[in-house]
PDB file of N, CA and C in Angstrom:
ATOM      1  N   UNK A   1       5.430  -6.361  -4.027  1.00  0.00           N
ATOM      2  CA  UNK A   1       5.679  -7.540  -3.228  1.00  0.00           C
ATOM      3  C   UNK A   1       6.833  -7.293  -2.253  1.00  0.00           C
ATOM      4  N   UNK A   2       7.971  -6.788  -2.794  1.00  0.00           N
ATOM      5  CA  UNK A   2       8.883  -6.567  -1.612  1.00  0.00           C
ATOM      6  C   UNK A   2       8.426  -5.572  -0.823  1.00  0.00           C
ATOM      7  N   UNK A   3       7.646  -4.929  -0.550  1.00  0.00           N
ATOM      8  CA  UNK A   3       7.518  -3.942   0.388  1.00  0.00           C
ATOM      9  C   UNK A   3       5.952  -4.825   1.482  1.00  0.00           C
ATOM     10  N   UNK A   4       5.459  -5.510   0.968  1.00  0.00           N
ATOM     11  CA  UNK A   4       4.851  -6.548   1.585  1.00  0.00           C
ATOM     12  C   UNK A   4       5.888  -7.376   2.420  1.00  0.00           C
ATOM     13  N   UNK A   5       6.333  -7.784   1.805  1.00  0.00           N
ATOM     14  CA  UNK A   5       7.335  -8.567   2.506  1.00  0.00           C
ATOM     15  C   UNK A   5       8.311  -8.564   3.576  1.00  0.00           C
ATOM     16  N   UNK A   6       9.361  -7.348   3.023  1.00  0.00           N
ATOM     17  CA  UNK A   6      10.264  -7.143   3.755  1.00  0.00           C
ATOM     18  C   UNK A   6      10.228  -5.604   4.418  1.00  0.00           C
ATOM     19  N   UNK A   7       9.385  -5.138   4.622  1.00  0.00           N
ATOM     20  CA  UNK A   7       9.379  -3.401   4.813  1.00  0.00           C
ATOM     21  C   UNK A   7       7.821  -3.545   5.809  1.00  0.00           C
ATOM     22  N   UNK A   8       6.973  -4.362   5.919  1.00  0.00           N
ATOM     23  CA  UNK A   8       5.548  -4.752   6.653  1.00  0.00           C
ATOM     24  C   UNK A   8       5.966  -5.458   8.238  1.00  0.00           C
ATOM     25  N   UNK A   9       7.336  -5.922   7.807  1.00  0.00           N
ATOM     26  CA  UNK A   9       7.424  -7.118   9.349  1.00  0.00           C
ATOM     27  C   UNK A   9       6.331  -7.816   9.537  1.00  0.00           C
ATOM     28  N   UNK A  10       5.573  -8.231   8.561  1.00  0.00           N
ATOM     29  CA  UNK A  10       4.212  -9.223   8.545  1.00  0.00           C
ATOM     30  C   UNK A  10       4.515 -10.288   9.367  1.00  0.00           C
ATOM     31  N   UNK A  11       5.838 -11.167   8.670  1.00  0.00           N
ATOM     32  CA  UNK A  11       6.058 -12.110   9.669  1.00  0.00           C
ATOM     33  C   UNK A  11       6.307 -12.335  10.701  1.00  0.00           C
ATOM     34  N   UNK A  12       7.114 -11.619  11.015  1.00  0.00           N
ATOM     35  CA  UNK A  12       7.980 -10.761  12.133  1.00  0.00           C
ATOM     36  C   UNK A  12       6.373 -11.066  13.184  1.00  0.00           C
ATOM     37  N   UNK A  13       5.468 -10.196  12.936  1.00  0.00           N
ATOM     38  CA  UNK A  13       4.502  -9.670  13.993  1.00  0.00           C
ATOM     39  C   UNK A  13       3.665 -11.472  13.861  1.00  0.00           C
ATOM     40  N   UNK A  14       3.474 -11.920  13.193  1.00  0.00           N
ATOM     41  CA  UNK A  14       2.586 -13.503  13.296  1.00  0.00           C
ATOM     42  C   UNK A  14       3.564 -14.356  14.213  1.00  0.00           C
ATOM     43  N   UNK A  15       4.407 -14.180  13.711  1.00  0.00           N
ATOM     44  CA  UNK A  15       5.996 -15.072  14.677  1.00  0.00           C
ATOM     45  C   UNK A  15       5.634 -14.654  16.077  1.00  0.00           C
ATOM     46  N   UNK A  16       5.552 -13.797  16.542  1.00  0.00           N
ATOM     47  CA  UNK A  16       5.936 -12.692  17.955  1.00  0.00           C
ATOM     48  C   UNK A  16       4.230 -13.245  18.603  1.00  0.00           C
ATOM     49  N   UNK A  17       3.257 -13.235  17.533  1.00  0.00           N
ATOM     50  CA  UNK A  17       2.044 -13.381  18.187  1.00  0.00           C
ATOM     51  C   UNK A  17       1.565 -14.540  18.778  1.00  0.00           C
ATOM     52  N   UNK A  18       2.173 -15.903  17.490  1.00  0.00           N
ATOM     53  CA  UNK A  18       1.774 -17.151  18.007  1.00  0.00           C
ATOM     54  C   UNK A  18       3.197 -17.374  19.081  1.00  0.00           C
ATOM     55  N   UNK A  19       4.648 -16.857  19.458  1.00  0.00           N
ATOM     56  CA  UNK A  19       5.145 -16.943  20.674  1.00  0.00           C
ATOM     57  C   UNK A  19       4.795 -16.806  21.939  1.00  0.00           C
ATOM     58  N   UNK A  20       3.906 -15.494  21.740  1.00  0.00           N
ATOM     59  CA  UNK A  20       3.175 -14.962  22.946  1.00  0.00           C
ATOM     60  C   UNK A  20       1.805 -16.134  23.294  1.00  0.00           C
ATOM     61  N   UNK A  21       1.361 -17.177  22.135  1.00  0.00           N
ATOM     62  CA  UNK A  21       0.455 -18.074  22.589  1.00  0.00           C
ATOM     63  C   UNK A  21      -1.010 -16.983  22.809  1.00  0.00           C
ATOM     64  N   UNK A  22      -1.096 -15.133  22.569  1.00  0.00           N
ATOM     65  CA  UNK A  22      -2.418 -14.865  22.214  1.00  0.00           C
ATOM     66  C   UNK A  22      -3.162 -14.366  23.445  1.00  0.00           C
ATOM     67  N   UNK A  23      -1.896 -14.560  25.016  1.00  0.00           N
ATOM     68  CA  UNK A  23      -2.904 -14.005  25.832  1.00  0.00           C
ATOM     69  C   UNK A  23      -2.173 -12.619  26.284  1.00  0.00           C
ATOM     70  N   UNK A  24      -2.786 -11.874  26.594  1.00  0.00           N
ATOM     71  CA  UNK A  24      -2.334 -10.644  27.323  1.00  0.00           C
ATOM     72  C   UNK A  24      -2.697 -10.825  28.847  1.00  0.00           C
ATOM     73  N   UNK A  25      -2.137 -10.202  29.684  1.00  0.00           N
ATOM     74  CA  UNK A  25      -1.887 -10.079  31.103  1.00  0.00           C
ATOM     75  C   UNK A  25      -2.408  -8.906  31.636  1.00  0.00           C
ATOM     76  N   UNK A  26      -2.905  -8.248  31.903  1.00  0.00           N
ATOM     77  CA  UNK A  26      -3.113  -6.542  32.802  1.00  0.00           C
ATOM     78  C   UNK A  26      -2.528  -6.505  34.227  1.00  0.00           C
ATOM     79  N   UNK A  27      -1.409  -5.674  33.773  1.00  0.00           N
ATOM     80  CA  UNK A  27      -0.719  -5.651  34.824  1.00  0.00           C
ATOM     81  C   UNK A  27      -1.131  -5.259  36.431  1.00  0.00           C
ATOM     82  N   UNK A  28      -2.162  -4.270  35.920  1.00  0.00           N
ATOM     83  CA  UNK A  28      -2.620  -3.892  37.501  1.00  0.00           C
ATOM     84  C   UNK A  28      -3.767  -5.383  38.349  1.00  0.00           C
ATOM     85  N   UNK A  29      -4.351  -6.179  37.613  1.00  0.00           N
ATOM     86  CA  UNK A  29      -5.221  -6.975  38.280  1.00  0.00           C
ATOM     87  C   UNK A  29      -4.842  -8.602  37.778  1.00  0.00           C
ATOM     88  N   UNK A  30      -3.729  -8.790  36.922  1.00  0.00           N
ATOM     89  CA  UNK A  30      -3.152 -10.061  37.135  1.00  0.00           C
ATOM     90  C   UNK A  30      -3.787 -10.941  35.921  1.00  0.00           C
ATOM     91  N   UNK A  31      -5.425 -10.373  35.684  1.00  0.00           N
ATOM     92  CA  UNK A  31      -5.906 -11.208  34.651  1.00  0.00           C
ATOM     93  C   UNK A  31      -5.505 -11.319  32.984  1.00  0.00           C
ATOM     94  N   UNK A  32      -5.738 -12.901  32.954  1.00  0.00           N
ATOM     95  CA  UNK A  32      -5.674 -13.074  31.741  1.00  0.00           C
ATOM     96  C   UNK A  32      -6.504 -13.428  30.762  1.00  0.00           C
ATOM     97  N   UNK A  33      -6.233 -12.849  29.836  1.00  0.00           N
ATOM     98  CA  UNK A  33      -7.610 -12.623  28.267  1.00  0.00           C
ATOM     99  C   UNK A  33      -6.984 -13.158  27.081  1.00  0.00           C
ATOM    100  N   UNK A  34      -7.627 -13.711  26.169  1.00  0.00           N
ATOM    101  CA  UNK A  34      -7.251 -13.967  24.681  1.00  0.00           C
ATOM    102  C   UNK A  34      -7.355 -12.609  24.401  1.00  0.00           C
ATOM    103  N   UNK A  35      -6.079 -12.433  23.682  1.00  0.00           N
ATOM    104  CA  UNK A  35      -6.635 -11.141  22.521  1.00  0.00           C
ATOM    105  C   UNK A  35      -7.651 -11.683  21.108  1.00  0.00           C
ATOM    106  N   UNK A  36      -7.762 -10.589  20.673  1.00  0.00           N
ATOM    107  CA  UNK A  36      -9.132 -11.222  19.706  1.00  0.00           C
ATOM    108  C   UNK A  36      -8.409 -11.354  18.074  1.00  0.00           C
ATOM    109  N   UNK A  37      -7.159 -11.415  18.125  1.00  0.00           N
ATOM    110  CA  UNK A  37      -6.722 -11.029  16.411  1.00  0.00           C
ATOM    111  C   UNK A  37      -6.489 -12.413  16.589  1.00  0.00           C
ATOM    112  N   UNK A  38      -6.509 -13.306  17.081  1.00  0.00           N
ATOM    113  CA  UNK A  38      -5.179 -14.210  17.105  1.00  0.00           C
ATOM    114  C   UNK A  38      -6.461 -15.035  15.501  1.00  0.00           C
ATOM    115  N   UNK A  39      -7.435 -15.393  15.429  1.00  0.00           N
ATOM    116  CA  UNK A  39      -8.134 -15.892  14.329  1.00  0.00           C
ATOM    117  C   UNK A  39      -7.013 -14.835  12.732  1.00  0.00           C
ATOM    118  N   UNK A  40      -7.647 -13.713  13.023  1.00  0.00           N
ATOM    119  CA  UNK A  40      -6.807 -13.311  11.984  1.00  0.00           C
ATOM    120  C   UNK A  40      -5.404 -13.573  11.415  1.00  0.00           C
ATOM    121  N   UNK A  41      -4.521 -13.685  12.725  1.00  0.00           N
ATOM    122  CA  UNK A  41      -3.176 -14.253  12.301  1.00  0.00           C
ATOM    123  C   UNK A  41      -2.986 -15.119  11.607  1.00  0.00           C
ATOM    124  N   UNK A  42      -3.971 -16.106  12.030  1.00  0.00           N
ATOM    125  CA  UNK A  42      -3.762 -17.249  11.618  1.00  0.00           C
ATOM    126  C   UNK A  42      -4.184 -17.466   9.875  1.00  0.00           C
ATOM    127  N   UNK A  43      -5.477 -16.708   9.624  1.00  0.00           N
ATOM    128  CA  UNK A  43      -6.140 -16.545   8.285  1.00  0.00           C
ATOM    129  C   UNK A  43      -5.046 -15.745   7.778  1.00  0.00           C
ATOM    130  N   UNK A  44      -4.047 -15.168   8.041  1.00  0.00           N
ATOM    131  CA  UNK A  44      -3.137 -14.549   7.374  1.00  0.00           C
ATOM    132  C   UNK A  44      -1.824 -15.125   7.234  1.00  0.00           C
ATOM    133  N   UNK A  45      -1.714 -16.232   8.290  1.00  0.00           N
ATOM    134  CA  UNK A  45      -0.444 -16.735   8.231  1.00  0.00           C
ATOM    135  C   UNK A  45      -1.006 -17.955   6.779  1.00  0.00           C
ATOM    136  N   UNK A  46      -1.998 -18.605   6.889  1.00  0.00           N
ATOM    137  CA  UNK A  46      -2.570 -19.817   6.085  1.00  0.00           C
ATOM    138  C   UNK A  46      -2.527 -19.258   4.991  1.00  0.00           C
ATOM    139  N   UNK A  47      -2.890 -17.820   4.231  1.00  0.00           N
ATOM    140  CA  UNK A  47      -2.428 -16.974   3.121  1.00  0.00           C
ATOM    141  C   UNK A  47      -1.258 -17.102   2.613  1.00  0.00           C
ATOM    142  N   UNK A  48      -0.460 -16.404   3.927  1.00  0.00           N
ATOM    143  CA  UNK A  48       0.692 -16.492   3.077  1.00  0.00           C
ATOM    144  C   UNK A  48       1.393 -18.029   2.684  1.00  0.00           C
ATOM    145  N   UNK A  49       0.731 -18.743   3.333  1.00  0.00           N
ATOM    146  CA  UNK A  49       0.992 -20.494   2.726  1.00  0.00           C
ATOM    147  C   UNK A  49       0.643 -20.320   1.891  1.00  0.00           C
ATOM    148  N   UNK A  50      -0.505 -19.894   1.253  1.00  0.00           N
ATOM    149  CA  UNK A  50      -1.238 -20.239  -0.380  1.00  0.00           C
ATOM    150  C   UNK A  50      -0.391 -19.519  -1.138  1.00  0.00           C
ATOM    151  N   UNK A  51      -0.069 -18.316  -0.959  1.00  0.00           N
ATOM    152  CA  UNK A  51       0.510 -17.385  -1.989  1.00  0.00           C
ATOM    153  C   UNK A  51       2.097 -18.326  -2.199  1.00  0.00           C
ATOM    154  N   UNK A  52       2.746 -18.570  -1.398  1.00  0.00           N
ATOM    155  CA  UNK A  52       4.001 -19.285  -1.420  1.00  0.00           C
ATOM    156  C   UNK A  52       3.707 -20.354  -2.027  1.00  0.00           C
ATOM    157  N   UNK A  53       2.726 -20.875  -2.204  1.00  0.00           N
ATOM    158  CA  UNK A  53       2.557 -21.807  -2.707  1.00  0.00           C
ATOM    159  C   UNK A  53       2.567 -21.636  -4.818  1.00  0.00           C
ATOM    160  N   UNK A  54       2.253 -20.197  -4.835  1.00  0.00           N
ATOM    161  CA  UNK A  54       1.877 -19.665  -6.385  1.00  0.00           C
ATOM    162  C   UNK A  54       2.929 -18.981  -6.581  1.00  0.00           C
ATOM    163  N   UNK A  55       4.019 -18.516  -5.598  1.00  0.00           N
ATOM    164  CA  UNK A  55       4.591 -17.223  -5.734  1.00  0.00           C
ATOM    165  C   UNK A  55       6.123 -17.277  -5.555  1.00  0.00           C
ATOM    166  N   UNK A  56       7.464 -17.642  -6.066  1.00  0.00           N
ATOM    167  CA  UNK A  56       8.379 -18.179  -5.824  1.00  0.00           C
ATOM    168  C   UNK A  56       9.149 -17.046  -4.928  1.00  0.00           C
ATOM    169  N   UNK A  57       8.830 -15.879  -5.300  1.00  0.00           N
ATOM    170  CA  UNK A  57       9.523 -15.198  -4.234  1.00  0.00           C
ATOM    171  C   UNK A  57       8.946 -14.749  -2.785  1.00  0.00           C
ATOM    172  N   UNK A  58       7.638 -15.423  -2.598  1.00  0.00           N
ATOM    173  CA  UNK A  58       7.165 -15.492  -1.313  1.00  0.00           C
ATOM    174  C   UNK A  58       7.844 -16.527  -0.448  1.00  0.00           C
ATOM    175  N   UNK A  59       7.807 -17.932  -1.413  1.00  0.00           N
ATOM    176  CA  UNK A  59       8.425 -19.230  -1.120  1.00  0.00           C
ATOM    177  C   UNK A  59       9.849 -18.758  -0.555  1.00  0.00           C
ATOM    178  N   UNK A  60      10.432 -18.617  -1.246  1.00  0.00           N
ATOM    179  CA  UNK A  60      11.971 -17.706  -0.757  1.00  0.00           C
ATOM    180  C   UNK A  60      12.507 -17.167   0.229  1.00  0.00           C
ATOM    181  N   UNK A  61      11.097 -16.116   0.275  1.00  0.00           N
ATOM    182  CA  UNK A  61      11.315 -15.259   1.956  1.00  0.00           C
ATOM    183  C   UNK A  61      10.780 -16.200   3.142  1.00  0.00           C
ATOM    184  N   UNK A  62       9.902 -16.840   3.032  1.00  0.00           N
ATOM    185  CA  UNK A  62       9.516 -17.837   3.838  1.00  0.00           C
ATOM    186  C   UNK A  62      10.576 -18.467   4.383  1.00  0.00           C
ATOM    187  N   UNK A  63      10.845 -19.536   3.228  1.00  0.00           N
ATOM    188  CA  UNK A  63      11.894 -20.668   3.945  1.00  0.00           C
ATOM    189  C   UNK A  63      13.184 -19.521   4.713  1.00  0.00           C
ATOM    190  N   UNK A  64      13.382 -18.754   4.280  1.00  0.00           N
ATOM    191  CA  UNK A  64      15.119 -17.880   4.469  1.00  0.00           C
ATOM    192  C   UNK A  64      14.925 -17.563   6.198  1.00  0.00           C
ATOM    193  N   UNK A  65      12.964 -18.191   6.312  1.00  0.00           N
ATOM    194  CA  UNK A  65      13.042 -17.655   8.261  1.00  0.00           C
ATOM    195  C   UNK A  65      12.977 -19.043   9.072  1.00  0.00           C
ATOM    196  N   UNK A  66      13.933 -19.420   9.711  1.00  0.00           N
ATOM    197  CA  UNK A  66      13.855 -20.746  10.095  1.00  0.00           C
ATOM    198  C   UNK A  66      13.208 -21.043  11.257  1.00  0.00           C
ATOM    199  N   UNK A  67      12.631 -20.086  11.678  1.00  0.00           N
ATOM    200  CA  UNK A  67      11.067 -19.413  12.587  1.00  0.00           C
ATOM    201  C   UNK A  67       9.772 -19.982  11.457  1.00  0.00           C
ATOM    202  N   UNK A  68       9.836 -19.356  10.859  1.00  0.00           N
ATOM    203  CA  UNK A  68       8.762 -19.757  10.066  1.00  0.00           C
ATOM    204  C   UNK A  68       8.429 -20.847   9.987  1.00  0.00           C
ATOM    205  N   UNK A  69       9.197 -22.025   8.943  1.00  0.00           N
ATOM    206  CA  UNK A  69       9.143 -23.577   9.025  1.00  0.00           C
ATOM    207  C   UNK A  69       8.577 -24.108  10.256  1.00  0.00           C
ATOM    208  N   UNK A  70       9.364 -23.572  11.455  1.00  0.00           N
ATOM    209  CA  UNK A  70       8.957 -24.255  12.510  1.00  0.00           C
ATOM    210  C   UNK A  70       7.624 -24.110  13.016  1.00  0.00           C
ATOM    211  N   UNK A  71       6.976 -22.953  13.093  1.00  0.00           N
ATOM    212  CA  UNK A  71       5.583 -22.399  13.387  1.00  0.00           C
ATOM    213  C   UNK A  71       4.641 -22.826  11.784  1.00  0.00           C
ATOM    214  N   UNK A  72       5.107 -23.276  10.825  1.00  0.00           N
ATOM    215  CA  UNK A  72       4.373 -23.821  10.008  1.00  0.00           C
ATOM    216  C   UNK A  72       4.274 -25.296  10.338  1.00  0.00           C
ATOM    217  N   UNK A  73       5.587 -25.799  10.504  1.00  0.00           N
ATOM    218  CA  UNK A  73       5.000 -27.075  10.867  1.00  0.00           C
ATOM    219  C   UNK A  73       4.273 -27.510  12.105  1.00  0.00           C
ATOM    220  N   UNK A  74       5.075 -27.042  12.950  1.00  0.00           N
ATOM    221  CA  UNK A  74       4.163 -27.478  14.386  1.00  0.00           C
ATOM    222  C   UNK A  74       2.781 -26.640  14.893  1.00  0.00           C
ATOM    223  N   UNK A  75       3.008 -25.487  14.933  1.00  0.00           N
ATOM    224  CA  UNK A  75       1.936 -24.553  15.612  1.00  0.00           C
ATOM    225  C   UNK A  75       0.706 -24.691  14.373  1.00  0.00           C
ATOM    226  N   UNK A  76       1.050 -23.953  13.113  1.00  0.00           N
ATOM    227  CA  UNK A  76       0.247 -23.633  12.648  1.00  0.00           C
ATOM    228  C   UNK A  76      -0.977 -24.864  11.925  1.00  0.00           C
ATOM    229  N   UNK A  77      -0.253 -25.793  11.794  1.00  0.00           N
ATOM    230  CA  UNK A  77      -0.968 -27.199  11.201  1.00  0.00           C
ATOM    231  C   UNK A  77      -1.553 -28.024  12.085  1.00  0.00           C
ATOM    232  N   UNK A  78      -1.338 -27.770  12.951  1.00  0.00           N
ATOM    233  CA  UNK A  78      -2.115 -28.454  14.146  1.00  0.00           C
ATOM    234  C   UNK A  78      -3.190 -27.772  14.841  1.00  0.00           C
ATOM    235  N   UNK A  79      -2.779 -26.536  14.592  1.00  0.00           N
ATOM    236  CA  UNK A  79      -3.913 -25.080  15.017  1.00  0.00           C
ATOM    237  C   UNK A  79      -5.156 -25.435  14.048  1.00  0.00           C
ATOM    238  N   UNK A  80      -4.964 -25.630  12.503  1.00  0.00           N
ATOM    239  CA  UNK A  80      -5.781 -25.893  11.358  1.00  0.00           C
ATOM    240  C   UNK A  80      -6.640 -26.907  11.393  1.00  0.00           C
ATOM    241  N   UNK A  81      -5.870 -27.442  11.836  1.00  0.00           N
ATOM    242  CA  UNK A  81      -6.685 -29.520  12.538  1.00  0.00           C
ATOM    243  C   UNK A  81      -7.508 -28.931  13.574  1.00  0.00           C
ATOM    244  N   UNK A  82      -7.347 -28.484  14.490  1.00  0.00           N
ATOM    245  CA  UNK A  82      -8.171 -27.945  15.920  1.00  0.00           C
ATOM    246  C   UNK A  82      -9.489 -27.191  14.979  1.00  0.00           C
ATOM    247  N   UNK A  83      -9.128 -26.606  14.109  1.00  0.00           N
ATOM    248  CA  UNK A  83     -10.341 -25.630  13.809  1.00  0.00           C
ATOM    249  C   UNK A  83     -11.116 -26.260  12.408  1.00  0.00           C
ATOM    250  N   UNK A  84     -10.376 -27.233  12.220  1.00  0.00           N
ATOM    251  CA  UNK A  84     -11.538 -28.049  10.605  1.00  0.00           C
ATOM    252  C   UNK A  84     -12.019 -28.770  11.725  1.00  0.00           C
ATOM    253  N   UNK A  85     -12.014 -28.987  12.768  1.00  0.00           N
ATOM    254  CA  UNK A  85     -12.912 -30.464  13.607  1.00  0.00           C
ATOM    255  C   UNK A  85     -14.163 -29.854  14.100  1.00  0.00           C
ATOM    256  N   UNK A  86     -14.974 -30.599  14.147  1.00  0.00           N
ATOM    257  CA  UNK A  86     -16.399 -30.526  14.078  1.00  0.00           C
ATOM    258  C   UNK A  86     -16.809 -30.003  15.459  1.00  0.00           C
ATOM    259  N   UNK A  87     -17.303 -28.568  15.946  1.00  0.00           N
ATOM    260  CA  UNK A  87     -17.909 -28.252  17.308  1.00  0.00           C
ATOM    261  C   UNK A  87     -18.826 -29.542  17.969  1.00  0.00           C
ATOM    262  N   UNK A  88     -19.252 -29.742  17.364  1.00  0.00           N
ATOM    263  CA  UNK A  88     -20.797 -31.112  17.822  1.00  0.00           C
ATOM    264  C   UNK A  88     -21.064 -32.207  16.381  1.00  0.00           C
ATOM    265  N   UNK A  89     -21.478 -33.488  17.095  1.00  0.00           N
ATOM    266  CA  UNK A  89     -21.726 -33.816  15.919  1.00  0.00           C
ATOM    267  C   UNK A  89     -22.965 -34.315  15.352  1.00  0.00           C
ATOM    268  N   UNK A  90     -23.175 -34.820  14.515  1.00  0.00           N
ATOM    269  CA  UNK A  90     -24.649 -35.186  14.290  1.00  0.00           C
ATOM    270  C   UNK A  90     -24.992 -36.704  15.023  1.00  0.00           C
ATOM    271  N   UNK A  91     -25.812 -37.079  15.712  1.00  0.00           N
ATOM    272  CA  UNK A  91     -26.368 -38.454  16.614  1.00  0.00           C
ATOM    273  C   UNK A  91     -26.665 -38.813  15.323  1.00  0.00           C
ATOM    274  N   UNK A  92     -27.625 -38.974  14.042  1.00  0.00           N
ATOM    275  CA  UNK A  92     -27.520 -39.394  13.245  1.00  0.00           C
ATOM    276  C   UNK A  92     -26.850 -40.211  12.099  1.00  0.00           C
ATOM    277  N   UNK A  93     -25.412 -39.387  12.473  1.00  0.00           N
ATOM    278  CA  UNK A  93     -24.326 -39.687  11.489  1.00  0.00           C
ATOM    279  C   UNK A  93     -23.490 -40.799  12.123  1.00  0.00           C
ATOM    280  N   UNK A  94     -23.027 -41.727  11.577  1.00  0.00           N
ATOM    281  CA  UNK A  94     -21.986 -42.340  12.153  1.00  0.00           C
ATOM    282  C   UNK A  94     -20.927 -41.644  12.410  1.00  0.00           C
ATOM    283  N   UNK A  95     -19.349 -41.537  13.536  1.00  0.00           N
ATOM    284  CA  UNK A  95     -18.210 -41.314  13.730  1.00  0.00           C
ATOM    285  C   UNK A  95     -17.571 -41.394  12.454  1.00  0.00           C
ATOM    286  N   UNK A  96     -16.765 -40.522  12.667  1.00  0.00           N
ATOM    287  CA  UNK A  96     -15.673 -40.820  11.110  1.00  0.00           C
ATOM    288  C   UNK A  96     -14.695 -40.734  11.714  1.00  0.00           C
ATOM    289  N   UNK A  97     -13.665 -42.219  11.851  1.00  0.00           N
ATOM    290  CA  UNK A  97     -12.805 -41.918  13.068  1.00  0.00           C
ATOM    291  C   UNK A  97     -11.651 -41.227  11.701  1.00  0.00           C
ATOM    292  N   UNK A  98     -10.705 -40.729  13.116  1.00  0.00           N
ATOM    293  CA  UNK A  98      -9.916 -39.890  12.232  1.00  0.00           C
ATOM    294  C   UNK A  98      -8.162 -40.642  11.860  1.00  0.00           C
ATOM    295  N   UNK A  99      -7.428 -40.119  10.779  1.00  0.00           N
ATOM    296  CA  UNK A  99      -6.675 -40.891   9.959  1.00  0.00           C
ATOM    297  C   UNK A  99      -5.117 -40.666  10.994  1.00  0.00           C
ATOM    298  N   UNK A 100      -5.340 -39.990  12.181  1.00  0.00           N
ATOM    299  CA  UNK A 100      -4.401 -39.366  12.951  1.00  0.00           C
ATOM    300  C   UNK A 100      -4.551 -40.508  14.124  1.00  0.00           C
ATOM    301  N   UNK A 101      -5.416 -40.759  14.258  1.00  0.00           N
ATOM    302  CA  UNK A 101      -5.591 -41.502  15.429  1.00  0.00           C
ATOM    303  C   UNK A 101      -5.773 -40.281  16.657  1.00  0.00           C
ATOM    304  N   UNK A 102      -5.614 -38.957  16.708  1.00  0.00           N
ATOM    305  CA  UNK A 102      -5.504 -38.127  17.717  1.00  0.00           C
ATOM    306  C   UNK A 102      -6.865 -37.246  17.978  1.00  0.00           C
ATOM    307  N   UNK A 103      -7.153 -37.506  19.330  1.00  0.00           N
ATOM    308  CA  UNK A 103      -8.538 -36.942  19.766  1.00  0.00           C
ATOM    309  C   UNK A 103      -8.476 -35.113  19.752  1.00  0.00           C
ATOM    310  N   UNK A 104      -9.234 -35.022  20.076  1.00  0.00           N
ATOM    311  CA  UNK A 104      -8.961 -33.145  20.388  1.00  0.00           C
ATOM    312  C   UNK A 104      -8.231 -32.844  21.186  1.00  0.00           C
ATOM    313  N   UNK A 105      -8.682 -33.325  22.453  1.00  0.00           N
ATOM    314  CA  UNK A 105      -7.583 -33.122  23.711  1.00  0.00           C
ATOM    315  C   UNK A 105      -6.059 -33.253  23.826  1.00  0.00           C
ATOM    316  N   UNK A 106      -5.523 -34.605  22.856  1.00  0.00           N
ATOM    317  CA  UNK A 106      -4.178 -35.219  22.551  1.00  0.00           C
ATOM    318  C   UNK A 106      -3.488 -33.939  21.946  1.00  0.00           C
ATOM    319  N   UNK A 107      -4.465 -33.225  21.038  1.00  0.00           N
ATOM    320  CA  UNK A 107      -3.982 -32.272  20.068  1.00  0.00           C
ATOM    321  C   UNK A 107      -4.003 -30.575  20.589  1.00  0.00           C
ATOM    322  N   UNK A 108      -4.850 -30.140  21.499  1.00  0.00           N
ATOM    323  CA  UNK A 108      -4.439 -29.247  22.813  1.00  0.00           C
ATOM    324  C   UNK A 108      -3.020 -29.569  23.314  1.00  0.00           C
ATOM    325  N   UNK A 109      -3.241 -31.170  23.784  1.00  0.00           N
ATOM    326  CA  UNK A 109      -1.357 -30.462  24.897  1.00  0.00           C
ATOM    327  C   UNK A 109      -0.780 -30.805  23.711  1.00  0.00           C
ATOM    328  N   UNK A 110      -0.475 -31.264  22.813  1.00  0.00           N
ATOM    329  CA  UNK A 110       0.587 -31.118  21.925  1.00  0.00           C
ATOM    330  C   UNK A 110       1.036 -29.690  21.307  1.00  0.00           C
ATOM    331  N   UNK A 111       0.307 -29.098  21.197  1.00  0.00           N
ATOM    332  CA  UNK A 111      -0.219 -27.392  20.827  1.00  0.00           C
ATOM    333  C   UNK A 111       0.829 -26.780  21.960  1.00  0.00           C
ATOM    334  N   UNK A 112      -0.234 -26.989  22.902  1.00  0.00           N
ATOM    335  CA  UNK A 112       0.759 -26.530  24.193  1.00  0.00           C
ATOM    336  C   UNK A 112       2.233 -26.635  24.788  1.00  0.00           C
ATOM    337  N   UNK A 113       2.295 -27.911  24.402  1.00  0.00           N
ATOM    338  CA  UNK A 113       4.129 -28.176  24.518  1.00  0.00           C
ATOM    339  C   UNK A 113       4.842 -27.597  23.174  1.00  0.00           C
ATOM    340  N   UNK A 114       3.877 -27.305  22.228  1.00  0.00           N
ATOM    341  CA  UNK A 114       4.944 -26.537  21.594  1.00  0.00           C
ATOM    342  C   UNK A 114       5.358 -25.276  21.250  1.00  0.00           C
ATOM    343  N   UNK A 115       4.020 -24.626  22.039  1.00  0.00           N
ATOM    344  CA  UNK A 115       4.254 -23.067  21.918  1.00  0.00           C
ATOM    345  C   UNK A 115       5.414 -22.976  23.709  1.00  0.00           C
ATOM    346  N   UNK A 116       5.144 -24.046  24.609  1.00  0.00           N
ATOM    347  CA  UNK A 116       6.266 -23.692  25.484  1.00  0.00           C
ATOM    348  C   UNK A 116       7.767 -23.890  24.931  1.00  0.00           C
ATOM    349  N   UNK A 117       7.715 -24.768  23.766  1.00  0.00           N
ATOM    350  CA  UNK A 117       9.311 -24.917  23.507  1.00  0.00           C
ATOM    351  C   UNK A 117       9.767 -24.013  22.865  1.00  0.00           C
ATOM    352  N   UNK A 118       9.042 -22.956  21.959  1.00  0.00           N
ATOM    353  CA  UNK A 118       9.035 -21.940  20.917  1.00  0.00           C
ATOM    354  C   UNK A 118       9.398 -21.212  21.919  1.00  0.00           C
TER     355      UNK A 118
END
């Protein structure tokens, strides 16, 4: 576990990735692309939530990054909400309005203002 932890820069590199917000630039033609890990980060950052959740000395190293907290609370839980919501829905089904009151879109720029304040 400590060499997971503190010898991997695991966090270190999820921190640095959701800062960067996931796009790369090419310098010679200006364009911009999603890189393609950024799903993984995230399935790895939501891990190490679970394990901290079982694991007191994960819990430990976690909180001790006050980076972390912050990209757990804002970025990453709102990222989670964006991706449990339904692509399309069924015409069949009634709406299930939601307990947030917040549409998809509300929850984009909120996303967005907070990877600019990060």
């Amino acid at each position: 576990m400590n060499h997971f932890l503190y010898q991997t820069s695991l966090v270190k590199k999820i921190l640095d990735t959701a800062r960067d917000g996931g796009i790369h630039t090419f310098m010679g033609t200006g364009q911009r692309v999603n890189r393609g890990f950024m799903a993984f980060m995230r399935k790895l950052a939501n891990k190490l939530n679970d394990l901290s959740k079982k694991n007191e000395e994960v819990l430990n190293f976690l909180e001790s990054i006050p980076e972390w907290t912050e990209f757990n609370s804002n970025i990453l839980s709102v990222i989670n909400l964006l991706e449990s919501k339904p692509l399309a829905s069924d015409p069949r089904k009634k709406e299930v309005p939601t307990s947030s009151g917040d549409d998809y879109f509300d929850l984009i720029y909120k996303l967005k203002d907070v990877k600019t304040r990060v």
